[in-house]
Protein backbone atom coordinates (compact mmCIF):
# COMPACT_ATOMS: atom_id res chain seq x y z
CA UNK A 1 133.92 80.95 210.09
CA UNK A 2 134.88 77.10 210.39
CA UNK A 3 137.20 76.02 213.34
CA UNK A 4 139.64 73.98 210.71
CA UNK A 5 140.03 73.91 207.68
CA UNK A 6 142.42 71.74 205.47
CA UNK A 7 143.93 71.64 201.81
CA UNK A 8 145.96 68.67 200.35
CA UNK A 9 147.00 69.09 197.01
CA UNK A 10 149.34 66.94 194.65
CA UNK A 11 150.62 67.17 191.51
CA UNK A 12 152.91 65.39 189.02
CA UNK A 13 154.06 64.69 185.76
CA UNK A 14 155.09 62.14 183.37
CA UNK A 15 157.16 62.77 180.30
CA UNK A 16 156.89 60.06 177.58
CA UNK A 17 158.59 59.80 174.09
CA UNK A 18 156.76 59.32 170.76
CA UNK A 19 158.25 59.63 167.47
CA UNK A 20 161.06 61.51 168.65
CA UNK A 21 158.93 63.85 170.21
CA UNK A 22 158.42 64.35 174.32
CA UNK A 23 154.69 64.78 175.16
CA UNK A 24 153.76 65.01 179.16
CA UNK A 25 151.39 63.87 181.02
CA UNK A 26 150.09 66.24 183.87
CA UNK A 27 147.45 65.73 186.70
CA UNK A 28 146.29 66.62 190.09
CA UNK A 29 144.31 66.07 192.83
CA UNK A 30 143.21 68.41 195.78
CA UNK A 31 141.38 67.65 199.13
CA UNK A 32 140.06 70.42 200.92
CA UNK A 33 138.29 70.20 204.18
CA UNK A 34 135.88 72.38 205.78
CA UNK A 35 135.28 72.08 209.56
CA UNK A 36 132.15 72.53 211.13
CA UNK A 37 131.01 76.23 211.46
CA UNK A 38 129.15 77.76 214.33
CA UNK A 39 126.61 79.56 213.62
CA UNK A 40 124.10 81.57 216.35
CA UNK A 41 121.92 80.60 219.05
CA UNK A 42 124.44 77.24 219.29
CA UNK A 43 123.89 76.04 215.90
CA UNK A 44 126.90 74.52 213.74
CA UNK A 45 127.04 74.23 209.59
CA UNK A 46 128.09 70.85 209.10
CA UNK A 47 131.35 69.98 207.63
CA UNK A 48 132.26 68.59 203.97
CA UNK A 49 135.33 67.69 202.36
CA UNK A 50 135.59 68.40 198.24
CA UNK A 51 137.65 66.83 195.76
CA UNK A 52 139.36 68.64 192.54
CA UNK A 53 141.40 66.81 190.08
CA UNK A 54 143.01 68.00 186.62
CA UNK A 55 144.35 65.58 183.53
CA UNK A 56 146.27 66.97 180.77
CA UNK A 57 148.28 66.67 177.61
CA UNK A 58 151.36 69.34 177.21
CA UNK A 59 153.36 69.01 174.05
CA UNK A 60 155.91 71.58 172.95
CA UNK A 61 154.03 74.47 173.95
CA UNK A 62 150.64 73.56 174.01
CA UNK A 63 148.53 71.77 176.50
CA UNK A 64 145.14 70.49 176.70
CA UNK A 65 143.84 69.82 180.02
CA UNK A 66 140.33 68.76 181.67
CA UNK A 67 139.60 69.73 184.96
CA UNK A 68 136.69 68.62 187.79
CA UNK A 69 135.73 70.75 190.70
CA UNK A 70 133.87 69.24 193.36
CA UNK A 71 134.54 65.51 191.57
CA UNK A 72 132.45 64.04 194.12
CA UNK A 73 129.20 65.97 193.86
CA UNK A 74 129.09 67.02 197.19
CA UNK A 75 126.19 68.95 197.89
CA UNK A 76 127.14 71.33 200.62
CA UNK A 77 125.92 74.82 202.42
CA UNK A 78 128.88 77.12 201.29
CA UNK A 79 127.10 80.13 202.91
CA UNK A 80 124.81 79.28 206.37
CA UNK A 81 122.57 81.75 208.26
CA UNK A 82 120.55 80.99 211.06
CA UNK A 83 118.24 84.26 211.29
CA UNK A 84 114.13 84.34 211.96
CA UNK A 85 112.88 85.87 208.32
CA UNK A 86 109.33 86.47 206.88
CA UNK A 87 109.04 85.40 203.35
CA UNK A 88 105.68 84.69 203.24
CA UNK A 89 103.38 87.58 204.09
CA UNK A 90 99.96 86.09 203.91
CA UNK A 91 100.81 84.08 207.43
CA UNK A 92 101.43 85.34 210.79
CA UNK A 93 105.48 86.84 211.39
CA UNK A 94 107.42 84.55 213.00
CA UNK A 95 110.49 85.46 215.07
CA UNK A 96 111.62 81.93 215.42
CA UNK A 97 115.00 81.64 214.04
CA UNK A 98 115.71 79.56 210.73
CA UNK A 99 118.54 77.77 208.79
CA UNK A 100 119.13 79.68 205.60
CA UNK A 101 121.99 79.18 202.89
CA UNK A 102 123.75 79.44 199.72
CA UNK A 103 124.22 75.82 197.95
CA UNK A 104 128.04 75.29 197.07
CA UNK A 105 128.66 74.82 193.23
CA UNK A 106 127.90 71.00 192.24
CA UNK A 107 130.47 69.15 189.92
CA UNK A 108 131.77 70.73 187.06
CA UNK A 109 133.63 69.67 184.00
CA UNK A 110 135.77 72.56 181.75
CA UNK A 111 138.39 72.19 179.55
CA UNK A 112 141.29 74.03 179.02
CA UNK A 113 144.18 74.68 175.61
CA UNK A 114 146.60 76.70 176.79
CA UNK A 115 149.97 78.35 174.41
CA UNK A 116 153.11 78.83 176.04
CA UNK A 117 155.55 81.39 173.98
CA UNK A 118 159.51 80.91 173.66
CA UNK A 119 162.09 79.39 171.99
CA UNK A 120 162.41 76.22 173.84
CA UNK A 121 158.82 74.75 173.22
CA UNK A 122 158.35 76.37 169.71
CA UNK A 123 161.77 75.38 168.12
CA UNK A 124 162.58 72.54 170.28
CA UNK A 125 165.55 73.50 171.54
CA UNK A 126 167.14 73.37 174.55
CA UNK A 127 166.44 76.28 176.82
CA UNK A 128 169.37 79.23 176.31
CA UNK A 129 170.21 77.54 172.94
CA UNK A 130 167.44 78.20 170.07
CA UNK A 131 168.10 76.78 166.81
CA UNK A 132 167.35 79.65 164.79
CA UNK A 133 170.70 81.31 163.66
CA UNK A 134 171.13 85.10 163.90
CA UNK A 135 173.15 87.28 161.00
CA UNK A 136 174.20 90.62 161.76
CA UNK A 137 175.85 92.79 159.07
CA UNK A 138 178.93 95.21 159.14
CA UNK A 139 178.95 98.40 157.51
CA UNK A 140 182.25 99.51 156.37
């Protein structure tokens, strides 16, 4: 378990107007840090900081988006052992202890379209006011 650890994350958005029509522009970045970890027999996992960012589109109620984790390409231990093991059977065992790990994930690009439902972004009204007109009929 790491003595720190640390998360920035910001976020914003731009509206701009084309034909009439309001389309945003949405991003983000996040920092996270991970403090060095100590591991057994006075060994430490070394420390890393990873970058995430997000760009997207939003009109009405649709937005397309494109997201990075680990923008930098860090290439970090997210898992660290330090235990004696015997892979190899056809030598002698050792009980030395070793470094083992799990490698972090390395940079990744996805996309993502996501639908929002209700009146406001489908009709393009104003929220509370939809411009679709109810009729409601009286029996006598």
């Amino acid at each position: 378990v790491p003595r720190w650890v640390g998360r920035l994350d910001v976020a914003g958005e731009q509206p701009i107007t084309i034909d009439a029509e309001t389309v945003a522009i949405t991003g983000g970045v996040g920092v996270g840090w991970l403090g060095e970890r100590p591991l057994p027999l006075g060994q430490v996992a070394s420390q890393t900081v990873v970058v995430d960012a997000q760009l997207g589109v939003r009109w009405r109620g649709i937005e397309l988006a494109v997201i990075a984790q680990n923008l930098l390409d860090q290439r970090w231990q997210s898992s660290v052992f330090h235990y004696a093991s015997w892979f190899d059977t056809s030598e002698a065992q050792s009980m030395t202890a070793q470094l083992h790990f799990a490698a972090a994930a390395p940079l990744s690009i996805t996309g993502r379209l996501s639908f929002r439902f209700d009146e406001t972004t489908i009709f393009g009204g104003e929220p509370g006011t939809p411009e679709i007109e109810h009729v409601t009929e009286e029996t006598p």
